[in-house]
C-alpha atoms as a PDB file:
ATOM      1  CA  UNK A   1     -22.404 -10.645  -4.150  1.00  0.00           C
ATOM      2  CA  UNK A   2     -21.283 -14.312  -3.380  1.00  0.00           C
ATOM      3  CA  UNK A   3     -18.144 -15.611  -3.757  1.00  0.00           C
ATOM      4  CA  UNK A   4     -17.438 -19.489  -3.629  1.00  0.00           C
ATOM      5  CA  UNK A   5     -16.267 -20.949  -1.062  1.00  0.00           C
ATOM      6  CA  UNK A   6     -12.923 -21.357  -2.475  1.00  0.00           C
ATOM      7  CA  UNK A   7     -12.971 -18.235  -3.413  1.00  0.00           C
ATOM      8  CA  UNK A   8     -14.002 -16.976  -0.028  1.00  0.00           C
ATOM      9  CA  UNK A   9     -11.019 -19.304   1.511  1.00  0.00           C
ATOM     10  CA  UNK A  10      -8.573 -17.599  -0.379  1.00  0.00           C
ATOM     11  CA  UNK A  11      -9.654 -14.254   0.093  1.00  0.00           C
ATOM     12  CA  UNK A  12      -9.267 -14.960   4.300  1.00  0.00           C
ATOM     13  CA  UNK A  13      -6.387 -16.950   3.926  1.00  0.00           C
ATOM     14  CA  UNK A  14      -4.985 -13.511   1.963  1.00  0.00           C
ATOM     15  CA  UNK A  15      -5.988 -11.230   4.921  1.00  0.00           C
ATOM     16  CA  UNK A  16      -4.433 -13.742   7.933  1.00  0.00           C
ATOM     17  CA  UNK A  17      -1.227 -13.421   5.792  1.00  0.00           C
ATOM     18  CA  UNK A  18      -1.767  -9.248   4.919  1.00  0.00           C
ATOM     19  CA  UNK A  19       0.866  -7.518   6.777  1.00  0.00           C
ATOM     20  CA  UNK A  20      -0.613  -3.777   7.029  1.00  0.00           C
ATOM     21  CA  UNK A  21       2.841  -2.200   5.646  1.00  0.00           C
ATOM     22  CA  UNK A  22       5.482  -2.457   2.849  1.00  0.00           C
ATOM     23  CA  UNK A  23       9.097  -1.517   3.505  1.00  0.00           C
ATOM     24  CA  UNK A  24       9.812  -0.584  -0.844  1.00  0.00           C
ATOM     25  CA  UNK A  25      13.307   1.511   1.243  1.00  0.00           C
ATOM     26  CA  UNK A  26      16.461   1.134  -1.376  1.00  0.00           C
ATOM     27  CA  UNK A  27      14.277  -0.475  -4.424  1.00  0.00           C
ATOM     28  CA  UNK A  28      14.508   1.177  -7.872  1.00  0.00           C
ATOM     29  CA  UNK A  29      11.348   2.931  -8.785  1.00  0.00           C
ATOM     30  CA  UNK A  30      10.154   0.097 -11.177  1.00  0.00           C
ATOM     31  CA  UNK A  31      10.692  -2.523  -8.683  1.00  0.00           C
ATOM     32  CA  UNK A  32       9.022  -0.225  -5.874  1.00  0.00           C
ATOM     33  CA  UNK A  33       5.508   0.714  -7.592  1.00  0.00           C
ATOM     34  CA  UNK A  34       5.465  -2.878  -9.076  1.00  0.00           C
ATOM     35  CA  UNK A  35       5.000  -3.782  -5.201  1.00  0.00           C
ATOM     36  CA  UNK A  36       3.015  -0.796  -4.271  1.00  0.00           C
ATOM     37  CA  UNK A  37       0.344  -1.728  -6.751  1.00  0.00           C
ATOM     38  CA  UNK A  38       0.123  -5.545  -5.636  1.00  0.00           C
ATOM     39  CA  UNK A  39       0.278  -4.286  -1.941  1.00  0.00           C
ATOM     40  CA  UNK A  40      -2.850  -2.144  -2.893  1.00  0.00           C
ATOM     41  CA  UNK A  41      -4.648  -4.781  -4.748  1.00  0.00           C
ATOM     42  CA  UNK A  42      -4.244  -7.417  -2.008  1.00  0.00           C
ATOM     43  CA  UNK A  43      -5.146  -4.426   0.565  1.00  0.00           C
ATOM     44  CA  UNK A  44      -8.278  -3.631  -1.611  1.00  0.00           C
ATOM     45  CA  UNK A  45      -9.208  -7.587  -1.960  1.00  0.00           C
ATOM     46  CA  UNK A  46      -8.754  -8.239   2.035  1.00  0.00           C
ATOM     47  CA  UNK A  47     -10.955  -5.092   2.928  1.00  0.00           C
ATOM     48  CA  UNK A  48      -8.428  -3.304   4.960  1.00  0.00           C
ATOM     49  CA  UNK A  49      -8.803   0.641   5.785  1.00  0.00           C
ATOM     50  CA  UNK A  50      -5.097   1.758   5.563  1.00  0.00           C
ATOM     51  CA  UNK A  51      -1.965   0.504   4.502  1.00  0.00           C
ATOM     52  CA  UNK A  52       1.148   2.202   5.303  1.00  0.00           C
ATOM     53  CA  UNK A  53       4.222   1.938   2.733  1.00  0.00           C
ATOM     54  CA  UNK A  54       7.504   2.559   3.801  1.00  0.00           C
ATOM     55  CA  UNK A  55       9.709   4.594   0.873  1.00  0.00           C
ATOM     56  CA  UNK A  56      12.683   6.622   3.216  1.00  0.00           C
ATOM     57  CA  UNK A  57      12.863  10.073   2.220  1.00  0.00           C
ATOM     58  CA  UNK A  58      16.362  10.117   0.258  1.00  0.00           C
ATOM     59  CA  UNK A  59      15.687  12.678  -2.942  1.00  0.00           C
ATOM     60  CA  UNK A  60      11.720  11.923  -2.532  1.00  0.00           C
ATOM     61  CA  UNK A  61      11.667  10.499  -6.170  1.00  0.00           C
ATOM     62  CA  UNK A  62      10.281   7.269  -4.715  1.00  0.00           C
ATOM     63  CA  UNK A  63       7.501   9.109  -2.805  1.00  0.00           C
ATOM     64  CA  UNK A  64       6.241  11.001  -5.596  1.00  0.00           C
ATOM     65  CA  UNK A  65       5.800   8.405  -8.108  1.00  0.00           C
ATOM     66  CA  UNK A  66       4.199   5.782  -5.647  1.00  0.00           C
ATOM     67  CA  UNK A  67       2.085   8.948  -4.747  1.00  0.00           C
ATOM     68  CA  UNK A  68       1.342   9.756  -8.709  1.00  0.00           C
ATOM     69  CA  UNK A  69       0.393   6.187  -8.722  1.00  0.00           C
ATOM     70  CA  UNK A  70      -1.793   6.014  -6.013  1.00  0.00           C
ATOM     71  CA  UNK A  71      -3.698   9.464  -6.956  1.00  0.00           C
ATOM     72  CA  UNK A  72      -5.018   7.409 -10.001  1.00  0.00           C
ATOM     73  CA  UNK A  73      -6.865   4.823  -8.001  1.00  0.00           C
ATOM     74  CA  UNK A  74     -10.454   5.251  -7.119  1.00  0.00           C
ATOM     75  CA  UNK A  75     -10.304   2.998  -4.076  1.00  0.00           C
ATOM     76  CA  UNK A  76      -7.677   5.464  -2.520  1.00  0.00           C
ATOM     77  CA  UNK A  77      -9.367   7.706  -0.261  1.00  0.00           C
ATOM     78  CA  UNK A  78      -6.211   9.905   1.227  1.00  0.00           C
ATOM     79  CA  UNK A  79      -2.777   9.909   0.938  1.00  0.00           C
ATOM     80  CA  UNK A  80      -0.236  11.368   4.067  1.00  0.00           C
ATOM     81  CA  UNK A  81       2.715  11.692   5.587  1.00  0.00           C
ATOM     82  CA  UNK A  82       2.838   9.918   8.659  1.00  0.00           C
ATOM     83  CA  UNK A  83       3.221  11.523  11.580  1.00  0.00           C
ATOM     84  CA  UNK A  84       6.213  12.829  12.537  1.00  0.00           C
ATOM     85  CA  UNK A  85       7.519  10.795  15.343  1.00  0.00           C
ATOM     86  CA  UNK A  86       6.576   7.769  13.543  1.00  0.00           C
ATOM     87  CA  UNK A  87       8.287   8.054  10.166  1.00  0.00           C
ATOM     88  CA  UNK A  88       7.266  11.055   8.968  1.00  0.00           C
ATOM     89  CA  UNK A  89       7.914  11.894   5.074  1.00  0.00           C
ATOM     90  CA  UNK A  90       9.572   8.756   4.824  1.00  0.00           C
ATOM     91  CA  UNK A  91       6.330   7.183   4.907  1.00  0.00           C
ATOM     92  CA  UNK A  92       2.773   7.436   3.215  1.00  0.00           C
ATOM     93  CA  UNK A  93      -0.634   6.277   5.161  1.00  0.00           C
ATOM     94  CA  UNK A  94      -2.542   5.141   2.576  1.00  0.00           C
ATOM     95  CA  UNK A  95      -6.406   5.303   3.831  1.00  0.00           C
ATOM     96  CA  UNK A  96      -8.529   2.644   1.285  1.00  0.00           C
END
């Protein structure tokens, strides 16, 4: 498929600019998977492999409902905690 060349400029301008994480720590859950799902859709349109999003652990309401939300995406290929000495449950690796 061939995008124009515009098109193509955007989509690398997009990926210089793509920070691999998203710190969503204190948001209210609206706010949070309202970010979560542009994070994924720029990480989907720059090609990346895995994202990593940054929720804290606090009462884990955060965690499950960005997880919820990204078990219903087709792109997603695994969801996990991160490993323990570098976040842990506070975080989800997100592997596109």
């Amino acid at each position: 498929y061939s995008y124009s060349r515009q098109t193509r400029e955007t989509i690398d301008e997009h990926r210089n600019q793509f920070r691999q994480e998203i710190d969503v720590r204190g948001m209210r859950t609206d706010e949070a998977l309202n970010q979560v799902q542009h994070f994924i859709d720029d990480a989907i349109l720059v090609g990346v492999s895995q994202v990593r999003i940054l929720h804290g652990k606090g009462n884990g309401i955060l965690r499950t409902m960005i997880r919820q939300y990204l078990n219903a995406i087709p792109n997603v290929r695994n969801i996990r905690d991160e490993h323990v000495q570098f976040g842990g449950a506070g975080i989800t690796v997100v592997e596109l």
